[in-house]
C-alpha atoms as a PDB file:
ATOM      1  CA  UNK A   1      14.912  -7.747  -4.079  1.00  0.00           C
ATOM      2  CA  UNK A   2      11.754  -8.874  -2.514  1.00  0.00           C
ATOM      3  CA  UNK A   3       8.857  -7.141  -1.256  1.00  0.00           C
ATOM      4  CA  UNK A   4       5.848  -9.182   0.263  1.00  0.00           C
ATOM      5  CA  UNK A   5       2.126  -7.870   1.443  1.00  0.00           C
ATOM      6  CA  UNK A   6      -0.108  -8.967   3.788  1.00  0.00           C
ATOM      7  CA  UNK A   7      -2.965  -8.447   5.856  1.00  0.00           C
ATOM      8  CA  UNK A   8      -5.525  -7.974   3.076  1.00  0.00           C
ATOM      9  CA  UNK A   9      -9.004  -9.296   3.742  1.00  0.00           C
ATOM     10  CA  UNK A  10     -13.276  -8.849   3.621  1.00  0.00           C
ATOM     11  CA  UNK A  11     -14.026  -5.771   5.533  1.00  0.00           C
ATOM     12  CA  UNK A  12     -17.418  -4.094   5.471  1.00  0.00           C
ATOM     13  CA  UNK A  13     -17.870  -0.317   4.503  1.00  0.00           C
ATOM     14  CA  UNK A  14     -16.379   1.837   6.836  1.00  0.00           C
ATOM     15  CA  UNK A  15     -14.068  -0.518   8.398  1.00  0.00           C
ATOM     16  CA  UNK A  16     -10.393  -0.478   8.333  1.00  0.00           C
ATOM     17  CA  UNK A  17      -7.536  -2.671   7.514  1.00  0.00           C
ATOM     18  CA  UNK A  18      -3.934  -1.956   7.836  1.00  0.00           C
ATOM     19  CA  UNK A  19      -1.448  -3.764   4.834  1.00  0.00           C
ATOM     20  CA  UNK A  20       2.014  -4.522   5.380  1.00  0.00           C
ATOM     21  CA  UNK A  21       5.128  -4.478   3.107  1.00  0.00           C
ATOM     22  CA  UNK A  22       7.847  -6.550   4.160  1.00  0.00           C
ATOM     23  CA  UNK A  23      11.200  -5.539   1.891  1.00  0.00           C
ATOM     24  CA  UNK A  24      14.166  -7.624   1.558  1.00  0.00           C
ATOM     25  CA  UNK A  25      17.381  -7.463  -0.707  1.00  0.00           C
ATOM     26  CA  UNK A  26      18.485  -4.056  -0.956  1.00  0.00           C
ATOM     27  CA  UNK A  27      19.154  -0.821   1.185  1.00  0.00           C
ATOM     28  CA  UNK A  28      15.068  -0.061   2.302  1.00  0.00           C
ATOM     29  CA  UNK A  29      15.928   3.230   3.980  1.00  0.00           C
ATOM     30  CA  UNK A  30      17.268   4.985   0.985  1.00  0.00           C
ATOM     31  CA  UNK A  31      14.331   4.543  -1.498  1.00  0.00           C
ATOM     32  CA  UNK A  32      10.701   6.225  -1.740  1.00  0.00           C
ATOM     33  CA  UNK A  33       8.251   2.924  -1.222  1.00  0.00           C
ATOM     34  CA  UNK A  34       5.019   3.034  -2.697  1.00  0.00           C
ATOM     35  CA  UNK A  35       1.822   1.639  -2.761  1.00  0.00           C
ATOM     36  CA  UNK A  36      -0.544   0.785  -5.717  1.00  0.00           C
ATOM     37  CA  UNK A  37      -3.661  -1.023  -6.595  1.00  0.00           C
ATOM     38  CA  UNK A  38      -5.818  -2.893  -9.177  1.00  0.00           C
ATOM     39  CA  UNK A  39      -9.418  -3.224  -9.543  1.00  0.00           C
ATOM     40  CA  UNK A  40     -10.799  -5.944 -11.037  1.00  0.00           C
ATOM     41  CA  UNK A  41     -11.097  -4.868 -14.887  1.00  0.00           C
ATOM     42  CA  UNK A  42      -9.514  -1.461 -13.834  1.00  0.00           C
ATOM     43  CA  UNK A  43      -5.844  -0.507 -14.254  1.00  0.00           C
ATOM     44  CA  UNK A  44      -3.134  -0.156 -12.014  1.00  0.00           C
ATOM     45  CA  UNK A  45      -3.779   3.170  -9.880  1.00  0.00           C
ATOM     46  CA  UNK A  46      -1.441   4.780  -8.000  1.00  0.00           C
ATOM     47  CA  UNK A  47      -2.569   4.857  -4.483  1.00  0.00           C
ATOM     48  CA  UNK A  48       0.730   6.693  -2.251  1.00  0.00           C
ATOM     49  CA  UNK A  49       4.178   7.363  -1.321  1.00  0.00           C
ATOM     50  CA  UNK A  50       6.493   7.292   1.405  1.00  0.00           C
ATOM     51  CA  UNK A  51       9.911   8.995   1.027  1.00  0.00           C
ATOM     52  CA  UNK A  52      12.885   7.331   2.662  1.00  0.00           C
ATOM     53  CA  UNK A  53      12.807   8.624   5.758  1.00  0.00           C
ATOM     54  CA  UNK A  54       9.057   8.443   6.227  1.00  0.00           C
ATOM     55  CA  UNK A  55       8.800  12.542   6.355  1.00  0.00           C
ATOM     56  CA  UNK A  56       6.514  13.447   3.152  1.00  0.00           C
ATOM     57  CA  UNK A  57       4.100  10.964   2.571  1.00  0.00           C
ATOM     58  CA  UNK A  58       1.325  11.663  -0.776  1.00  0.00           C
ATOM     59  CA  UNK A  59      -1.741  10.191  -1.660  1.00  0.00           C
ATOM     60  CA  UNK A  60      -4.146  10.573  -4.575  1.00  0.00           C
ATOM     61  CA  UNK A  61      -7.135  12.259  -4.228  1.00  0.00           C
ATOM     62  CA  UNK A  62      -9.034   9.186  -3.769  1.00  0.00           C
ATOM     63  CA  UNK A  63      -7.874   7.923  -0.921  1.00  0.00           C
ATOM     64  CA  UNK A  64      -6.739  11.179   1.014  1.00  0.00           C
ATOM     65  CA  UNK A  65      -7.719  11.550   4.037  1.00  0.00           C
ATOM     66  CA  UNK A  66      -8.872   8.086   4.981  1.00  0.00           C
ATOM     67  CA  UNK A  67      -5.621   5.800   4.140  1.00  0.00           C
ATOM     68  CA  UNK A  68      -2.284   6.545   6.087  1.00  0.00           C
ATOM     69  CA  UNK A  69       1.197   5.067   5.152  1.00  0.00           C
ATOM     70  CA  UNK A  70       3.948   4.734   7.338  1.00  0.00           C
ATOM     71  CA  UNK A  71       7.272   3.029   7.191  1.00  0.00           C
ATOM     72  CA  UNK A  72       9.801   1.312   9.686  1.00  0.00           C
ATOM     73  CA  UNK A  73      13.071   1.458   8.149  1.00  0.00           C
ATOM     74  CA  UNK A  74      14.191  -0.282  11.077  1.00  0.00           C
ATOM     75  CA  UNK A  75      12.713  -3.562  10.181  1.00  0.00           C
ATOM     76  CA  UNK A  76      11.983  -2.634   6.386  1.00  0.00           C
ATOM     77  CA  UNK A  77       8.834  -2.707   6.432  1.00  0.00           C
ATOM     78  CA  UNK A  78       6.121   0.125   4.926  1.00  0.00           C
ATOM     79  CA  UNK A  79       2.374  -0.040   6.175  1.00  0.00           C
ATOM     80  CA  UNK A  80      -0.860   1.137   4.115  1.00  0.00           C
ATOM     81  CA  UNK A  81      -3.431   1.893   7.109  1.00  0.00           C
ATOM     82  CA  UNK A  82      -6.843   2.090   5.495  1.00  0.00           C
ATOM     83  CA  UNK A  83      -9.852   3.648   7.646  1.00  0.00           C
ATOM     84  CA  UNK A  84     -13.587   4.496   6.059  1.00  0.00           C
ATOM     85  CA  UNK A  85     -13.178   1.695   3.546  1.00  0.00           C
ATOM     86  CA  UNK A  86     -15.468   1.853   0.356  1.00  0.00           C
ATOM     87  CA  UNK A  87     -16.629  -0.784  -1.684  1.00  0.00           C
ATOM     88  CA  UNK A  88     -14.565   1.100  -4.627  1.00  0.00           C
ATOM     89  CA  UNK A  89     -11.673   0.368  -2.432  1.00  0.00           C
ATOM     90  CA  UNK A  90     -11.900  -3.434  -3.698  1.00  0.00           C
ATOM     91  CA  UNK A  91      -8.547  -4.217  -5.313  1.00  0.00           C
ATOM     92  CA  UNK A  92      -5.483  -6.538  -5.169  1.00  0.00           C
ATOM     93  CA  UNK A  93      -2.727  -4.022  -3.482  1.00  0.00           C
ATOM     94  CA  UNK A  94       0.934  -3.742  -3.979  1.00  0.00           C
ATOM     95  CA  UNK A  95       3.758  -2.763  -2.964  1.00  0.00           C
ATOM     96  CA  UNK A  96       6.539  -1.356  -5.452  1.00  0.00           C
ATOM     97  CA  UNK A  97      10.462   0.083  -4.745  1.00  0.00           C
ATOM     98  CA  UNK A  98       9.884   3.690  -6.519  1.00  0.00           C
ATOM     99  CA  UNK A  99      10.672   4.000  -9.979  1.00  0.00           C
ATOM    100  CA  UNK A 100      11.553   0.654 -10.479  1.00  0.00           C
ATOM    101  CA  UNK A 101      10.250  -2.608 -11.548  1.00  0.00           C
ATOM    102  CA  UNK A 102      10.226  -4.092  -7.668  1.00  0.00           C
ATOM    103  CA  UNK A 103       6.586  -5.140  -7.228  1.00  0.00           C
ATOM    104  CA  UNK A 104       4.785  -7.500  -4.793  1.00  0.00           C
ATOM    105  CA  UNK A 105       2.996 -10.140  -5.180  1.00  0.00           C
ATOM    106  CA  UNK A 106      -0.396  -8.135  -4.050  1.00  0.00           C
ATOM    107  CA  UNK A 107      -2.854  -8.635  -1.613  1.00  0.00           C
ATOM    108  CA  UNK A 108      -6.720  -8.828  -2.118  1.00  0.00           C
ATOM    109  CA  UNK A 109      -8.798  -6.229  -0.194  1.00  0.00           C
ATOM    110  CA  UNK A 110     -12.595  -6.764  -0.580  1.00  0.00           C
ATOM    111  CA  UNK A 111     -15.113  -4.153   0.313  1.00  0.00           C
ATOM    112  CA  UNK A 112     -18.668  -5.335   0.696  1.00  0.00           C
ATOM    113  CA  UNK A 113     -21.584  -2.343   0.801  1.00  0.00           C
END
């Protein structure tokens, strides 16, 4: 199993970035994919969900509403669009196979005010 991110960056408040989640090594379209996120000197917070066929997506409160997350089972791959970004929104973001132990390796997302 691997799952890689990209297409973290700086972006300035109110801007948007979109991540990507490439998956590799097991059957993508039959699992819930999620998305997570650290803060520096914060824990790991939950950030959304995608279930397997993309239908019934959830977010937490924090982020509903401005981040959207989409997958492509076709080429197993699961997106995190992010629009009215907040410096709070600073964190290294990952990717993670539902209730499993399948992470990424995280990509950086800076927010400057």
């Amino acid at each position: 199993v691997q799952l890689v991110e990209s297409g973290g960056g700086v972006v300035q408040s109110g801007g948007s970035l979109r991540l990507s989640c490439a998956a590799s090594g097991f059957t993508f379209n039959i699992y819930t994919m999620t998305w997570w996120r650290q803060a520096p000197g914060k824990e790991l917070e939950f950030v959304g969900d995608i279930s397997s066929d993309g239908s019934m997506p959830d977010y937490s409160d924090t982020v509903k509403g401005r981040f959207t997350i989409s997958r492509d089972n076709a080429k197993n791959m699961v997106y995190l669009q992010m629009d009215n970004l907040k410096p709070e929104d600073t964190a290294v973001y990952y990717c993670r196979r539902s209730n499993s132990n399948y992470w990424g390796q995280g990509t950086q997302v800076t927010v400057s005010s």
